[in-house]
PDB file of N, CA and C in Angstrom:
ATOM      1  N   UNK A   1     106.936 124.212  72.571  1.00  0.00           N
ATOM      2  CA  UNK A   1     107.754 123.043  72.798  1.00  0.00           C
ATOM      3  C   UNK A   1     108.953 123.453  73.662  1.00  0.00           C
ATOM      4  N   UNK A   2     109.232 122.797  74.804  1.00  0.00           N
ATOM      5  CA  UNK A   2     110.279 122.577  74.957  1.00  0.00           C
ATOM      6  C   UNK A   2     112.021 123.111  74.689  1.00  0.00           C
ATOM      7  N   UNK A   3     112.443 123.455  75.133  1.00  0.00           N
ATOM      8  CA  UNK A   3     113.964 123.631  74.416  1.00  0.00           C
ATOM      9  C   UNK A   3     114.929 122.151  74.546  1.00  0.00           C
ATOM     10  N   UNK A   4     114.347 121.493  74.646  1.00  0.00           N
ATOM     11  CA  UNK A   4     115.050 120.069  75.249  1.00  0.00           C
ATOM     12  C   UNK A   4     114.608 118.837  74.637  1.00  0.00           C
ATOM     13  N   UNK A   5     115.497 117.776  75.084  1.00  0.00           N
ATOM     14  CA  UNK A   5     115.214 116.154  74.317  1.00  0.00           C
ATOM     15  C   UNK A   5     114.191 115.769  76.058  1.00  0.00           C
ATOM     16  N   UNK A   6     112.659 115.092  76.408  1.00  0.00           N
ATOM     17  CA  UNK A   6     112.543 114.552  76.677  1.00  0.00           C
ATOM     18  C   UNK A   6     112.455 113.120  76.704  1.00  0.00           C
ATOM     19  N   UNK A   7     113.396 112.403  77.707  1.00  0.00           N
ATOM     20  CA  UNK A   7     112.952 110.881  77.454  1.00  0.00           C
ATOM     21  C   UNK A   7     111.954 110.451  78.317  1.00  0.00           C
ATOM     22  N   UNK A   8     110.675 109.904  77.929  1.00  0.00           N
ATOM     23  CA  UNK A   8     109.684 109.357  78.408  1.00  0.00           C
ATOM     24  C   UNK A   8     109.993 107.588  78.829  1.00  0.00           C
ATOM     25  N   UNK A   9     110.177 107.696  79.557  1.00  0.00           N
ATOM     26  CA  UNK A   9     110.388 106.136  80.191  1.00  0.00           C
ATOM     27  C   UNK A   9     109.377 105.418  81.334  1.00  0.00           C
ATOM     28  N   UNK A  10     108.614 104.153  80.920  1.00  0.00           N
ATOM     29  CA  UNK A  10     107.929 103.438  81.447  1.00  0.00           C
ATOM     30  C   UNK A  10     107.924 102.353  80.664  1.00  0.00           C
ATOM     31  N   UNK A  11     107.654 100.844  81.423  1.00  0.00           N
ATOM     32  CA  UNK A  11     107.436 100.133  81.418  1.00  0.00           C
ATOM     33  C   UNK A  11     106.241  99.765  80.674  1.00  0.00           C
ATOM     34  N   UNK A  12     105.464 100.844  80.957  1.00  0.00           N
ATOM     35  CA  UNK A  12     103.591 100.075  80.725  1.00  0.00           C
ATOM     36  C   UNK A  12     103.536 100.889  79.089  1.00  0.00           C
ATOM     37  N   UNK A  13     103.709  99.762  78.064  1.00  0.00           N
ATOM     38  CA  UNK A  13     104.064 100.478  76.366  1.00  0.00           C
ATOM     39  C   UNK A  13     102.732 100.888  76.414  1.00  0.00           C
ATOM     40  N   UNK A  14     101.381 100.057  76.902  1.00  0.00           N
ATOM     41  CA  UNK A  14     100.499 100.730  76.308  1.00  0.00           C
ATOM     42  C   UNK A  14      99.917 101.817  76.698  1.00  0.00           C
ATOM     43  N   UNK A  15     100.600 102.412  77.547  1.00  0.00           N
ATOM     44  CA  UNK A  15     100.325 103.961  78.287  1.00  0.00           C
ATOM     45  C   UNK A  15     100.485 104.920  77.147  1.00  0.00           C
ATOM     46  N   UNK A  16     101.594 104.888  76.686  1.00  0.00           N
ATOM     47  CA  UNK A  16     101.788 105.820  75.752  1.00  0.00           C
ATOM     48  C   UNK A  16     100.953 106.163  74.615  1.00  0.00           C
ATOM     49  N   UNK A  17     101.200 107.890  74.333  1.00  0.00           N
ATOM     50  CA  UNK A  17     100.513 108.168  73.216  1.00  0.00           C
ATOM     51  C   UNK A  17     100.615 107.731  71.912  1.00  0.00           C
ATOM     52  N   UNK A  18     100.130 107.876  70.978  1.00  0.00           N
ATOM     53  CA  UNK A  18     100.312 107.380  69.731  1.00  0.00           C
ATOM     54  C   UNK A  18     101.594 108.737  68.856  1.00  0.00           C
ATOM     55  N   UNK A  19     100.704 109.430  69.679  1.00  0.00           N
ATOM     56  CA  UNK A  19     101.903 110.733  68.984  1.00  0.00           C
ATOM     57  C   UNK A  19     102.094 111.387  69.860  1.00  0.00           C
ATOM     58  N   UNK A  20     103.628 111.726  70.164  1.00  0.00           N
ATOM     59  CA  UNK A  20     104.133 112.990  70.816  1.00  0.00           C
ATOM     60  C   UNK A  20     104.356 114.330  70.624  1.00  0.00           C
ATOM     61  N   UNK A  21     104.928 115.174  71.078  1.00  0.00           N
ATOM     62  CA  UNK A  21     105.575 116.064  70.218  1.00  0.00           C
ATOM     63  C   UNK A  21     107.007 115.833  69.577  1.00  0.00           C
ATOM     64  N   UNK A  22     107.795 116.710  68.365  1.00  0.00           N
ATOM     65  CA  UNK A  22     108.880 115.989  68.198  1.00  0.00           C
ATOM     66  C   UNK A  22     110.702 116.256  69.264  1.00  0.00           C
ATOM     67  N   UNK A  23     110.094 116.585  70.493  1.00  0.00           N
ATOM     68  CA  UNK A  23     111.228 116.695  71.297  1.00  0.00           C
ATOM     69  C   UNK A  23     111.190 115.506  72.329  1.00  0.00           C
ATOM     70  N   UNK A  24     110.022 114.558  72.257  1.00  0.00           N
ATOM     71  CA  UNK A  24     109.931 113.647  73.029  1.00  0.00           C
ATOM     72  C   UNK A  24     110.174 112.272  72.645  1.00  0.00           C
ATOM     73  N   UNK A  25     111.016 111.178  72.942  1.00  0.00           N
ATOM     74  CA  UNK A  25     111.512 110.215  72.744  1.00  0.00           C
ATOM     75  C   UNK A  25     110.556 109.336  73.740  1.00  0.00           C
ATOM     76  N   UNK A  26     110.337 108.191  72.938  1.00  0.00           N
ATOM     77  CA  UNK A  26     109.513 107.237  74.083  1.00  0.00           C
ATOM     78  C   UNK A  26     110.625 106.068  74.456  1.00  0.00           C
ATOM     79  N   UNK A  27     110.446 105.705  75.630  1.00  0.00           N
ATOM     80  CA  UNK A  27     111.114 104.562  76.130  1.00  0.00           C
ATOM     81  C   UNK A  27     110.738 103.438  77.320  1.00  0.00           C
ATOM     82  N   UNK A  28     110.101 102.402  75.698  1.00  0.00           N
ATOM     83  CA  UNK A  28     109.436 101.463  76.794  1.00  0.00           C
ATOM     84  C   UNK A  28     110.211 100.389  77.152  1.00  0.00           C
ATOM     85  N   UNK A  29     110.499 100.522  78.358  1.00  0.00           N
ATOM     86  CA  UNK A  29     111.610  99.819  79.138  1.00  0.00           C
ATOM     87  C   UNK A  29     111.142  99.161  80.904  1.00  0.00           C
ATOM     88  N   UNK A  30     111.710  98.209  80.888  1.00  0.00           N
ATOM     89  CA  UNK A  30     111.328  97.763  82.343  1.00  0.00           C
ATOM     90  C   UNK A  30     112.793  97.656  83.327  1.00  0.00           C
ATOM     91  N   UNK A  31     113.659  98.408  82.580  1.00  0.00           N
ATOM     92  CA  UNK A  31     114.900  98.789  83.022  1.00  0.00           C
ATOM     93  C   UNK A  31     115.198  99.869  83.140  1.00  0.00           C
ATOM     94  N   UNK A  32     114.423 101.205  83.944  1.00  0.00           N
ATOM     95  CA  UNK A  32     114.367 102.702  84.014  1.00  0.00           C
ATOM     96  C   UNK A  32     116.150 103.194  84.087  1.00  0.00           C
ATOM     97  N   UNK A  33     116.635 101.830  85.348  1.00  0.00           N
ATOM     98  CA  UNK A  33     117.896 102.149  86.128  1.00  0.00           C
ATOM     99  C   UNK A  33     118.674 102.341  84.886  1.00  0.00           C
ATOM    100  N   UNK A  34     118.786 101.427  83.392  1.00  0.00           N
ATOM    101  CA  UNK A  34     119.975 101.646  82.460  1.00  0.00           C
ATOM    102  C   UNK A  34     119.831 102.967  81.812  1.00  0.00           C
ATOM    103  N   UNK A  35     118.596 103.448  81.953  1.00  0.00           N
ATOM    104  CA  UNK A  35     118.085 104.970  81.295  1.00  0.00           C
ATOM    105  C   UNK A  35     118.881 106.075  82.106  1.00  0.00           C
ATOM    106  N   UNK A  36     118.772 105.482  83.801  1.00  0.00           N
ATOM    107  CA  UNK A  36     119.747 106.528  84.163  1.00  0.00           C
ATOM    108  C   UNK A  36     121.116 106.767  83.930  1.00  0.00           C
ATOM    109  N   UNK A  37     121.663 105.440  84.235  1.00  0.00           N
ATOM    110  CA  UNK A  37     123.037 105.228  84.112  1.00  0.00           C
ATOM    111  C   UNK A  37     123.692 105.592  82.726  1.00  0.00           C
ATOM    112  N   UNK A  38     122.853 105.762  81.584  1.00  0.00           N
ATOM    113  CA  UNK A  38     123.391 105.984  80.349  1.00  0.00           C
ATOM    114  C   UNK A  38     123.204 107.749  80.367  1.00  0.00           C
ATOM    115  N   UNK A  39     122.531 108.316  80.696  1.00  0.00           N
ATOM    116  CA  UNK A  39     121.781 110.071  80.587  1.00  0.00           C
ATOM    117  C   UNK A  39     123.493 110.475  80.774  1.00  0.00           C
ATOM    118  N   UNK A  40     123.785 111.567  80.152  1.00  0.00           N
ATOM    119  CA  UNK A  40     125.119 112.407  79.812  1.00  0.00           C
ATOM    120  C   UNK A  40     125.303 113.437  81.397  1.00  0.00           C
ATOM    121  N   UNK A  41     126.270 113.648  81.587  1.00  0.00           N
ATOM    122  CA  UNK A  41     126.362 114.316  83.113  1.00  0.00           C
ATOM    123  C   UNK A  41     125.737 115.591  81.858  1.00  0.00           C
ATOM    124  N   UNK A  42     125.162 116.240  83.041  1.00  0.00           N
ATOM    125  CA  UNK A  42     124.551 117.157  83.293  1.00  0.00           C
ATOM    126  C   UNK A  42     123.127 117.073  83.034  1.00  0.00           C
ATOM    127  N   UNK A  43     122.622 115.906  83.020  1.00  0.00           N
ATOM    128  CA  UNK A  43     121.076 115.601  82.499  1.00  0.00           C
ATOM    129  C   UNK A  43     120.198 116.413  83.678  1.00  0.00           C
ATOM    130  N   UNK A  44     118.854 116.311  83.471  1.00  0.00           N
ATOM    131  CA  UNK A  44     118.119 116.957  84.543  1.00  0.00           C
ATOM    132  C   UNK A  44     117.315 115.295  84.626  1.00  0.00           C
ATOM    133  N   UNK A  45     116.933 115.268  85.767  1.00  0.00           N
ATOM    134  CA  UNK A  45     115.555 113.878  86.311  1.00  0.00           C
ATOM    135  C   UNK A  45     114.276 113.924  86.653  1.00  0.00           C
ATOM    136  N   UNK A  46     113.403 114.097  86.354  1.00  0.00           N
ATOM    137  CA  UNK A  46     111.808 113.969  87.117  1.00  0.00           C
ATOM    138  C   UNK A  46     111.758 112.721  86.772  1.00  0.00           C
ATOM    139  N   UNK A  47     111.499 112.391  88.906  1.00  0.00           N
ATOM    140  CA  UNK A  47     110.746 111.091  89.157  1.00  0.00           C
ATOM    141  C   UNK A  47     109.358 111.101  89.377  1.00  0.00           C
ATOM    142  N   UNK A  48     108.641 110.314  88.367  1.00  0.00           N
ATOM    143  CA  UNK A  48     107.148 110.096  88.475  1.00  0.00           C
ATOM    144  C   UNK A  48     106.580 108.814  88.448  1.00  0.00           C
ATOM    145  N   UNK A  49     106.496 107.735  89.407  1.00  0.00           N
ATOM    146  CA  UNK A  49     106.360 106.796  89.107  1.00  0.00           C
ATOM    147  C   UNK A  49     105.120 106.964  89.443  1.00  0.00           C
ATOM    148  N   UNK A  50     104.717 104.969  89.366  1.00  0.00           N
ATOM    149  CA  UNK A  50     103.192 104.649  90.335  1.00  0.00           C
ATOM    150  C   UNK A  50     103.749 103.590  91.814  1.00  0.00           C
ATOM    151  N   UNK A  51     104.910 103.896  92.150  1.00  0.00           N
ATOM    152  CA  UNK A  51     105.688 102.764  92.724  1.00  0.00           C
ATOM    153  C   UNK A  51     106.947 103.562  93.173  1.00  0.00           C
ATOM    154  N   UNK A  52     106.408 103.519  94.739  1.00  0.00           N
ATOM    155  CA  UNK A  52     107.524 104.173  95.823  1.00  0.00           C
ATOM    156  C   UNK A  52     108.578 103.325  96.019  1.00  0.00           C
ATOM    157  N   UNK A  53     108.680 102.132  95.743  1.00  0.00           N
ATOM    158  CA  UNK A  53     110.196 101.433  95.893  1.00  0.00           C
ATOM    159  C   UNK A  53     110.645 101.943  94.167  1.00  0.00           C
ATOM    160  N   UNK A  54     110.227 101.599  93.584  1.00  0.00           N
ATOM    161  CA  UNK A  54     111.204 102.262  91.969  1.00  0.00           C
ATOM    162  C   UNK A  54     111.211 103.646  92.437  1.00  0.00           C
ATOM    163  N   UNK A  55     110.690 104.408  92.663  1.00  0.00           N
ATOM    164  CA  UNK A  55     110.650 105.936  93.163  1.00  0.00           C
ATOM    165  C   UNK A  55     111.960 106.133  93.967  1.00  0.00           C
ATOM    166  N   UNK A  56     112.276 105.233  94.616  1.00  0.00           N
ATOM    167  CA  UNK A  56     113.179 105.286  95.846  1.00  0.00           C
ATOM    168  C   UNK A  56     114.591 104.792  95.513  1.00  0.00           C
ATOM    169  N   UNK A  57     114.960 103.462  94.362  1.00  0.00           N
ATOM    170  CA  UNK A  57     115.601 102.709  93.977  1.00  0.00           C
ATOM    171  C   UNK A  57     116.281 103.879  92.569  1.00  0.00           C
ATOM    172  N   UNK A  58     115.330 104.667  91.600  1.00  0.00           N
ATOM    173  CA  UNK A  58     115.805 105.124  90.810  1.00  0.00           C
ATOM    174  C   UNK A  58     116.337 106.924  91.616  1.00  0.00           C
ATOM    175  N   UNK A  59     115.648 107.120  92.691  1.00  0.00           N
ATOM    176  CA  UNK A  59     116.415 108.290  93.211  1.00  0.00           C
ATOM    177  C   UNK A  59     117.579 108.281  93.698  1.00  0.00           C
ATOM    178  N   UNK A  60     117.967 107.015  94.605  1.00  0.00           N
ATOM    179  CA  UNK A  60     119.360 106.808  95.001  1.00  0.00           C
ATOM    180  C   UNK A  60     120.414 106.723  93.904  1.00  0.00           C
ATOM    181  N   UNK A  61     119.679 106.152  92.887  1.00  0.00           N
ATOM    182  CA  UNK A  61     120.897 106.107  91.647  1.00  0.00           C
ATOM    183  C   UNK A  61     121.714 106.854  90.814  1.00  0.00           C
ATOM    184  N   UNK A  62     120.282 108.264  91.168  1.00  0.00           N
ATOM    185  CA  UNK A  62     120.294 109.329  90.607  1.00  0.00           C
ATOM    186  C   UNK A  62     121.143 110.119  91.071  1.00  0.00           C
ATOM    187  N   UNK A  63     120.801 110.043  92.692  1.00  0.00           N
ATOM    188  CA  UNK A  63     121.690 111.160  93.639  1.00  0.00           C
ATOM    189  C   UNK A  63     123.490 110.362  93.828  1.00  0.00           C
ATOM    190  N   UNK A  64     123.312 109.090  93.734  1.00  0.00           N
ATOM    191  CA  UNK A  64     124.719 108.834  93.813  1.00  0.00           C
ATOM    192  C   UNK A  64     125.631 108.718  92.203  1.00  0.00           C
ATOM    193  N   UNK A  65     125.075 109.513  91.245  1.00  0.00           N
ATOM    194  CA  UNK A  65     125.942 110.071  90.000  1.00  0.00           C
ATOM    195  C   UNK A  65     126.438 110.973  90.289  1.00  0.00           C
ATOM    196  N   UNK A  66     126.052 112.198  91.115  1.00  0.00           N
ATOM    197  CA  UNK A  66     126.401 113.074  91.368  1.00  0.00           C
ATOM    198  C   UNK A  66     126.959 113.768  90.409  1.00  0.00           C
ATOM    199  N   UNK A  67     126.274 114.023  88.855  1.00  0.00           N
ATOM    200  CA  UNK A  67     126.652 114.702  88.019  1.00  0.00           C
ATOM    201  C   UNK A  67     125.396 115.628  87.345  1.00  0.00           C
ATOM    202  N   UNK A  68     124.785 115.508  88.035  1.00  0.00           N
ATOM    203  CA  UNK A  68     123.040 115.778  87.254  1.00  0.00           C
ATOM    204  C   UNK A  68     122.981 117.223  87.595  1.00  0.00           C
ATOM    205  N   UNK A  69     122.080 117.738  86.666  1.00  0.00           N
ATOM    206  CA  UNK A  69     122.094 119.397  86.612  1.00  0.00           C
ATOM    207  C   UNK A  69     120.860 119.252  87.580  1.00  0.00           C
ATOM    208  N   UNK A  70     120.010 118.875  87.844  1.00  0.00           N
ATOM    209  CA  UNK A  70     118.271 118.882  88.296  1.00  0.00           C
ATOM    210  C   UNK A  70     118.257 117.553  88.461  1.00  0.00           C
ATOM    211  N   UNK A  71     117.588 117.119  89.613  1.00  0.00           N
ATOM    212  CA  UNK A  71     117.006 115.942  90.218  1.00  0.00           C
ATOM    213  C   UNK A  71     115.428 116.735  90.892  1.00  0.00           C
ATOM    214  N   UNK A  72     114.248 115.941  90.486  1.00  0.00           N
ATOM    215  CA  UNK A  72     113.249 116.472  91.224  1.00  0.00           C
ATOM    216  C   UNK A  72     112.431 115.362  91.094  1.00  0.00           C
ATOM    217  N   UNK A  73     111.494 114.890  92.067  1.00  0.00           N
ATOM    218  CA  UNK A  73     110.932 113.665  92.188  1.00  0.00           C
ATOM    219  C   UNK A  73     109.494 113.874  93.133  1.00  0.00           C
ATOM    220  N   UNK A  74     108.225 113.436  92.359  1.00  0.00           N
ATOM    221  CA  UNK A  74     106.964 113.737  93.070  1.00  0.00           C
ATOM    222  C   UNK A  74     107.133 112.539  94.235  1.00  0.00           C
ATOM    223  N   UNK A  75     107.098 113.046  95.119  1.00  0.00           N
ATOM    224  CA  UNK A  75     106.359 111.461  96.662  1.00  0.00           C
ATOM    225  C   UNK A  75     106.127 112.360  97.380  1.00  0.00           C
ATOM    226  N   UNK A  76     105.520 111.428  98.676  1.00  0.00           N
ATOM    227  CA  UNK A  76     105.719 112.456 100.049  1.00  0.00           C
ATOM    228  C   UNK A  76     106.776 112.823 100.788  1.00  0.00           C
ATOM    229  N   UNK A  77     106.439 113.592 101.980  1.00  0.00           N
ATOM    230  CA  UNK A  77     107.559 114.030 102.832  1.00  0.00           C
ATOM    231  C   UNK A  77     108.030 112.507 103.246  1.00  0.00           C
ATOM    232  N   UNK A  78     107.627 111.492 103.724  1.00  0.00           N
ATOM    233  CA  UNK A  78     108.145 110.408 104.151  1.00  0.00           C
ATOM    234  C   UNK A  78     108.918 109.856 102.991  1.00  0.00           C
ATOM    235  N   UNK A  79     109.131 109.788 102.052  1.00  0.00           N
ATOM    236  CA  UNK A  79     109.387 109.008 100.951  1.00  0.00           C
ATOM    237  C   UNK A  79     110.813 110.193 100.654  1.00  0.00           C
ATOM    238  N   UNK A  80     110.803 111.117 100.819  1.00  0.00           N
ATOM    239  CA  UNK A  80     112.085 112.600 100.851  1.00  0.00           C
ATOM    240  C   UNK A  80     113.060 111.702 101.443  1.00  0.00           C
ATOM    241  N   UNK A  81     111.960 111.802 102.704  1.00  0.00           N
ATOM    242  CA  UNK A  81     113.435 111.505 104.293  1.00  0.00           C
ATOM    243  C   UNK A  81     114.194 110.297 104.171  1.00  0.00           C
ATOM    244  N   UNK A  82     113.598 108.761 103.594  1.00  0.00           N
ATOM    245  CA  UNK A  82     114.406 108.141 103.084  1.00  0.00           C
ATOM    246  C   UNK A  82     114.941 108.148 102.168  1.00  0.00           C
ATOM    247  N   UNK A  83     114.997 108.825 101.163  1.00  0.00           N
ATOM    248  CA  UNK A  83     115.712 108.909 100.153  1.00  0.00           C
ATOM    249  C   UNK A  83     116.966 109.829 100.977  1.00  0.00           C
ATOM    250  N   UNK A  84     116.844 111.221 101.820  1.00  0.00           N
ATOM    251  CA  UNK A  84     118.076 111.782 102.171  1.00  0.00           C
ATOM    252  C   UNK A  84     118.844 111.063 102.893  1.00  0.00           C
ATOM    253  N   UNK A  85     118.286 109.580 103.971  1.00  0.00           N
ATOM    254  CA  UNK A  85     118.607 109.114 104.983  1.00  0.00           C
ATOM    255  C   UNK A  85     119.685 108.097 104.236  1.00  0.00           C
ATOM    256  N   UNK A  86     119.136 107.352 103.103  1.00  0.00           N
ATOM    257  CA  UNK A  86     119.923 106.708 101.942  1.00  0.00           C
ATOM    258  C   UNK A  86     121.497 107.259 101.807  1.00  0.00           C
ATOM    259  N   UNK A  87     121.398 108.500 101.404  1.00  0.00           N
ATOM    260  CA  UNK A  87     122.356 109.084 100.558  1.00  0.00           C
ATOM    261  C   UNK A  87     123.574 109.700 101.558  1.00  0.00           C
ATOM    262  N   UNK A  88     123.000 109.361 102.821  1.00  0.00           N
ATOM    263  CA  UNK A  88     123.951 110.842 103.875  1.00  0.00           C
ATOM    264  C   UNK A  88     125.009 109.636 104.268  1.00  0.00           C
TER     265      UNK A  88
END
């Protein structure tokens, strides 16, 4: 396990497992953005969506806290460059 609290956040409840492990918190939410805005400075982020505008919408939010220990987010190289083009 883990040394850490994961929060699992999506929208789609019935994705989720029935059981986790006990460092993982589920959070079925269609409001990812208040998940960020609440996380304690120094949180870490993996973005994994199925949806390059939430991909894109929750990275800017992320990078303009500018308190986060780790930001890391699966897309492509095209989907990078606007997100840096966003933020500069």
């Amino acid at each position: 396990m883990l040394p850490c609290v994961v929060q699992w956040v999506d929208a789609r409840d019935e994705l989720f497992p029935d059981e986790v492990p006990g460092n993982v918190e589920i959070e079925a939410t269609d409001t990812p953005d208040a998940i960020v805005d609440s996380a304690p400075a120094g949180a870490c982020f993996l973005v994994m969506t199925h949806d390059h505008s939430l991909d894109f919408s929750l990275a800017i939010r992320i990078m303009r806290r500018n308190d986060f220990a780790y930001f890391g987010m699966i897309g492509v190289e095209d989907e990078t460059r606007e997100v840096r083009a966003s933020i500069s």
